[in-house]
C-alpha atoms as a PDB file:
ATOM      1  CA  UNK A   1       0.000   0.000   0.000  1.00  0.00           C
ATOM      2  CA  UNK A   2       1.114   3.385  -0.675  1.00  0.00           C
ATOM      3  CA  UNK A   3       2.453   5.664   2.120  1.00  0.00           C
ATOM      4  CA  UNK A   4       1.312   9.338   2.090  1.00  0.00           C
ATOM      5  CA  UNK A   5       2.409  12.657   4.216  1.00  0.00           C
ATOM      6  CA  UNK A   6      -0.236  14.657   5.993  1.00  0.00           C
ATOM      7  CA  UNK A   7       1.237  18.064   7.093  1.00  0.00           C
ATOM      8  CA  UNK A   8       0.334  21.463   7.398  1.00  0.00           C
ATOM      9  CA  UNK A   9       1.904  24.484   7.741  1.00  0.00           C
ATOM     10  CA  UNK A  10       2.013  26.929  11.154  1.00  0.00           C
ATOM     11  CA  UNK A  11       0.535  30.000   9.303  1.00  0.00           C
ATOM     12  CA  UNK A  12      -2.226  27.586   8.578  1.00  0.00           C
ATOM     13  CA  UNK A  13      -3.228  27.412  12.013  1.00  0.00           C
ATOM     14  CA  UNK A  14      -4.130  31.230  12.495  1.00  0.00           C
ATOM     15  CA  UNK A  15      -4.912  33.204  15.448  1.00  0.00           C
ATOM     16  CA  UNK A  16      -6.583  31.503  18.731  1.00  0.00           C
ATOM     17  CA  UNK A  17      -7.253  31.631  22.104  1.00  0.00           C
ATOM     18  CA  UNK A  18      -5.780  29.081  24.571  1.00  0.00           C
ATOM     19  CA  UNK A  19      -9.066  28.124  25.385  1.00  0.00           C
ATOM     20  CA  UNK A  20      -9.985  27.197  21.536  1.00  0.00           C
ATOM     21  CA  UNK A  21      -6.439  25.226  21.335  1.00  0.00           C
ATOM     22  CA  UNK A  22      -7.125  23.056  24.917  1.00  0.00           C
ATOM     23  CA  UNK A  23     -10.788  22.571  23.308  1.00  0.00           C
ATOM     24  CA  UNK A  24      -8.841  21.291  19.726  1.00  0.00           C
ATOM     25  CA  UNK A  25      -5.875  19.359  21.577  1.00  0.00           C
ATOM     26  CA  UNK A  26      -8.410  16.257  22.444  1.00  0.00           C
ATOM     27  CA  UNK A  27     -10.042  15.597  19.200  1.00  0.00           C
ATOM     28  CA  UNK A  28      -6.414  15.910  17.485  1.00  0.00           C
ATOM     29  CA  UNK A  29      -5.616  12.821  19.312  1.00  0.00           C
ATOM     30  CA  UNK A  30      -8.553  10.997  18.901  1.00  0.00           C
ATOM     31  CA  UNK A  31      -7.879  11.337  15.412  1.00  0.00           C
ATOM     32  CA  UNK A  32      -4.467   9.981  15.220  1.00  0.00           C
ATOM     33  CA  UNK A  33      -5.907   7.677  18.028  1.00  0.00           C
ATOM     34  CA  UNK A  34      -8.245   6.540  15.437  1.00  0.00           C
ATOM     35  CA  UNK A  35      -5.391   5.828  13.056  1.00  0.00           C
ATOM     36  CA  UNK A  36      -3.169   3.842  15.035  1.00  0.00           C
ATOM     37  CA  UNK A  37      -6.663   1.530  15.815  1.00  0.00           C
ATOM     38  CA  UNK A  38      -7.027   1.439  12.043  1.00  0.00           C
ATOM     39  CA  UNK A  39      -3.861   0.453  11.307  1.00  0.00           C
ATOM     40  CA  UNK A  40      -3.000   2.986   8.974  1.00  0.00           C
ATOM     41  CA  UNK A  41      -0.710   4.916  11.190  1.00  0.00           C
ATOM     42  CA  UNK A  42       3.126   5.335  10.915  1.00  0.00           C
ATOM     43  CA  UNK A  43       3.651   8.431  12.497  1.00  0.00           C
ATOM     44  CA  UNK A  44       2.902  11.664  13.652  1.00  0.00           C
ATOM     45  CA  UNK A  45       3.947  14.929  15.614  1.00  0.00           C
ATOM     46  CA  UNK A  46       4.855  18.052  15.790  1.00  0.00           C
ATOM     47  CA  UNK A  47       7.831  20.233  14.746  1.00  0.00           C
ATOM     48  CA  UNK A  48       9.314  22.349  16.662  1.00  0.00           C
ATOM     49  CA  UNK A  49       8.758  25.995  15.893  1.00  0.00           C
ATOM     50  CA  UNK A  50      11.818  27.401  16.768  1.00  0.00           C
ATOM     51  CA  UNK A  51      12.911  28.647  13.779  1.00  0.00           C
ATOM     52  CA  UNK A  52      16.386  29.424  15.340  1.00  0.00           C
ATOM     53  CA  UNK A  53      16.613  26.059  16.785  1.00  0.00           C
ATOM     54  CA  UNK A  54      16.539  24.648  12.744  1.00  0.00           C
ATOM     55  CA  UNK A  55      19.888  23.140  11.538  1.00  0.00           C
ATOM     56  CA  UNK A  56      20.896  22.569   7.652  1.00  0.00           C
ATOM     57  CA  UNK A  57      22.790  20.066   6.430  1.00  0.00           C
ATOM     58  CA  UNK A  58      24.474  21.500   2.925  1.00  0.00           C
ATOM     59  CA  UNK A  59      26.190  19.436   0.605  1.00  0.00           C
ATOM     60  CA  UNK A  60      29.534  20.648  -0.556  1.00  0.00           C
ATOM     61  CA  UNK A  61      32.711  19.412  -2.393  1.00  0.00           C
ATOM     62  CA  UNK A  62      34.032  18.497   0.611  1.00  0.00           C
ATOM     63  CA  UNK A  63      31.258  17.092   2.733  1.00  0.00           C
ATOM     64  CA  UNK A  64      28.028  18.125   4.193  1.00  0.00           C
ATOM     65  CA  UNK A  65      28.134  21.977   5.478  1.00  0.00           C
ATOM     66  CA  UNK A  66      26.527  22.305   8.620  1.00  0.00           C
ATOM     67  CA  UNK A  67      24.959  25.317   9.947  1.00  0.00           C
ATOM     68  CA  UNK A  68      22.432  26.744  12.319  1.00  0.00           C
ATOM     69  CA  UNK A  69      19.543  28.025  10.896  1.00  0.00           C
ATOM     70  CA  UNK A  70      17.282  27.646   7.969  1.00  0.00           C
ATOM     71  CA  UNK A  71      18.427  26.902   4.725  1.00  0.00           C
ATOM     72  CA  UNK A  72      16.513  30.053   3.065  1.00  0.00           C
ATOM     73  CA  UNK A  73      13.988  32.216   4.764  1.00  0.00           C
ATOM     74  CA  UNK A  74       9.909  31.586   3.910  1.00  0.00           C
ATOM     75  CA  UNK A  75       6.741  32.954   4.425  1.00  0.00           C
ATOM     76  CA  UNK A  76       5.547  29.466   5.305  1.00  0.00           C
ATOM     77  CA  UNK A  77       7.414  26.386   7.562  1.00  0.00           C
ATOM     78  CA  UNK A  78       6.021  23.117   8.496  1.00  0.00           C
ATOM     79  CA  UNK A  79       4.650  22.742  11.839  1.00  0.00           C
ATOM     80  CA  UNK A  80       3.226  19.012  12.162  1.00  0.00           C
ATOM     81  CA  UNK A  81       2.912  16.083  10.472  1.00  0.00           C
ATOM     82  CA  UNK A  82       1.154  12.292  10.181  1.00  0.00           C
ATOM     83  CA  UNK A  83       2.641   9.780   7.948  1.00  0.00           C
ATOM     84  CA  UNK A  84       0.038   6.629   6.894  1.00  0.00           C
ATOM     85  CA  UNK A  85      -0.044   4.118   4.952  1.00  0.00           C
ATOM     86  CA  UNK A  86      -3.787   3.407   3.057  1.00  0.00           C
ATOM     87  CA  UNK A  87      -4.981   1.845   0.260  1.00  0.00           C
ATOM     88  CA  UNK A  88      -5.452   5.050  -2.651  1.00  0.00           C
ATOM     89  CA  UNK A  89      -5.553   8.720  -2.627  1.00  0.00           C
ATOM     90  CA  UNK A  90      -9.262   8.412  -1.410  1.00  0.00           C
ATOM     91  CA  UNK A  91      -8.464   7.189   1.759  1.00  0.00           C
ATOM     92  CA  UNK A  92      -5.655   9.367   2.129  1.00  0.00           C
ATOM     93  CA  UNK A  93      -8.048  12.241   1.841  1.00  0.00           C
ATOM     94  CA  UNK A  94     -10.445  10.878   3.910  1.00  0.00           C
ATOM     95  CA  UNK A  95      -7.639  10.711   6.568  1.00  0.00           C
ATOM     96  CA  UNK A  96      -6.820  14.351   6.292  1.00  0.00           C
ATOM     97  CA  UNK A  97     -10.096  15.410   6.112  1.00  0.00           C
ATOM     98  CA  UNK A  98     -10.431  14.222   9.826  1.00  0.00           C
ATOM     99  CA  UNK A  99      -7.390  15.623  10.928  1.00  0.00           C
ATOM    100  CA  UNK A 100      -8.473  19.132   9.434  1.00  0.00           C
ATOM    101  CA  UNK A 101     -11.634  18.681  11.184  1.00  0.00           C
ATOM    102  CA  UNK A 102      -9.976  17.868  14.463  1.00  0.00           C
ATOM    103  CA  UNK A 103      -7.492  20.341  14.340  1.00  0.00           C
ATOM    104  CA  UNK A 104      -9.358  23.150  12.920  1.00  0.00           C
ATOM    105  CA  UNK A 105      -7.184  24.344  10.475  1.00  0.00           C
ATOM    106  CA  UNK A 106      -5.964  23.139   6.521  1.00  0.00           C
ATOM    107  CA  UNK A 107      -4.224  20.177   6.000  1.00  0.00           C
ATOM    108  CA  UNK A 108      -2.158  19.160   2.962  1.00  0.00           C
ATOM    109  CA  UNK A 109      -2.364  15.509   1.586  1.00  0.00           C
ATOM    110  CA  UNK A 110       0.970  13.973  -0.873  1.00  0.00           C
ATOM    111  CA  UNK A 111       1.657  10.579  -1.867  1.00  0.00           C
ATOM    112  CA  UNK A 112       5.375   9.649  -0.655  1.00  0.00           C
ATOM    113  CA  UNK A 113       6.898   7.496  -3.205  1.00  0.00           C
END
């Protein structure tokens, strides 16, 4: 079966009160809850939004450069992700569409080949 990559980015999530996260927290869970007792789960979590805290690997004539930092600045940076593993693109979007739900904000679905 074909893996895919659920993620979404943090300006996705917009502006919220603590309350509204605490109240979204729960039924994120459940979710990937939900996929683990499917069986369609490989992974999930979040990434740490420290941009500061990012490290690049950058490959060079003489071996991988390493430096603190992001590689190039964006607009956008990814902030979680679930990795599954489900029969077609249907149930891949069918999959997001609950964790969009559950988390209140977009979700992007890709096939990882």
């Amino acid at each position: 079966m074909p893996h895919y990559i659920i993620y979404f980015n943090q300006q996705w999530v917009g502006e919220h009160s603590p309350e509204w996260f605490a109240e979204r927290g729960p039924l994120a869970a459940a979710a990937v809850e939900e996929m683990q007792q499917a069986g369609v789960l490989l992974y999930a979590a979040g990434v740490d939004e420290r941009l500061d805290a990012a490290v690049t690997a950058e490959p060079t004539c003489a071996g991988a450069k390493i430096t603190n930092g992001l590689f190039a600045a964006s607009e956008q940076h990814l902030s979680g992700l679930t990795l599954i593993n489900v029969a077609d693109d249907a149930a891949a979007a069918d999959w997001g569409g609950r964790l969009a739900e559950a988390c209140g904000w977009p979700q992007q679905i890709r096939r990882v080949f």
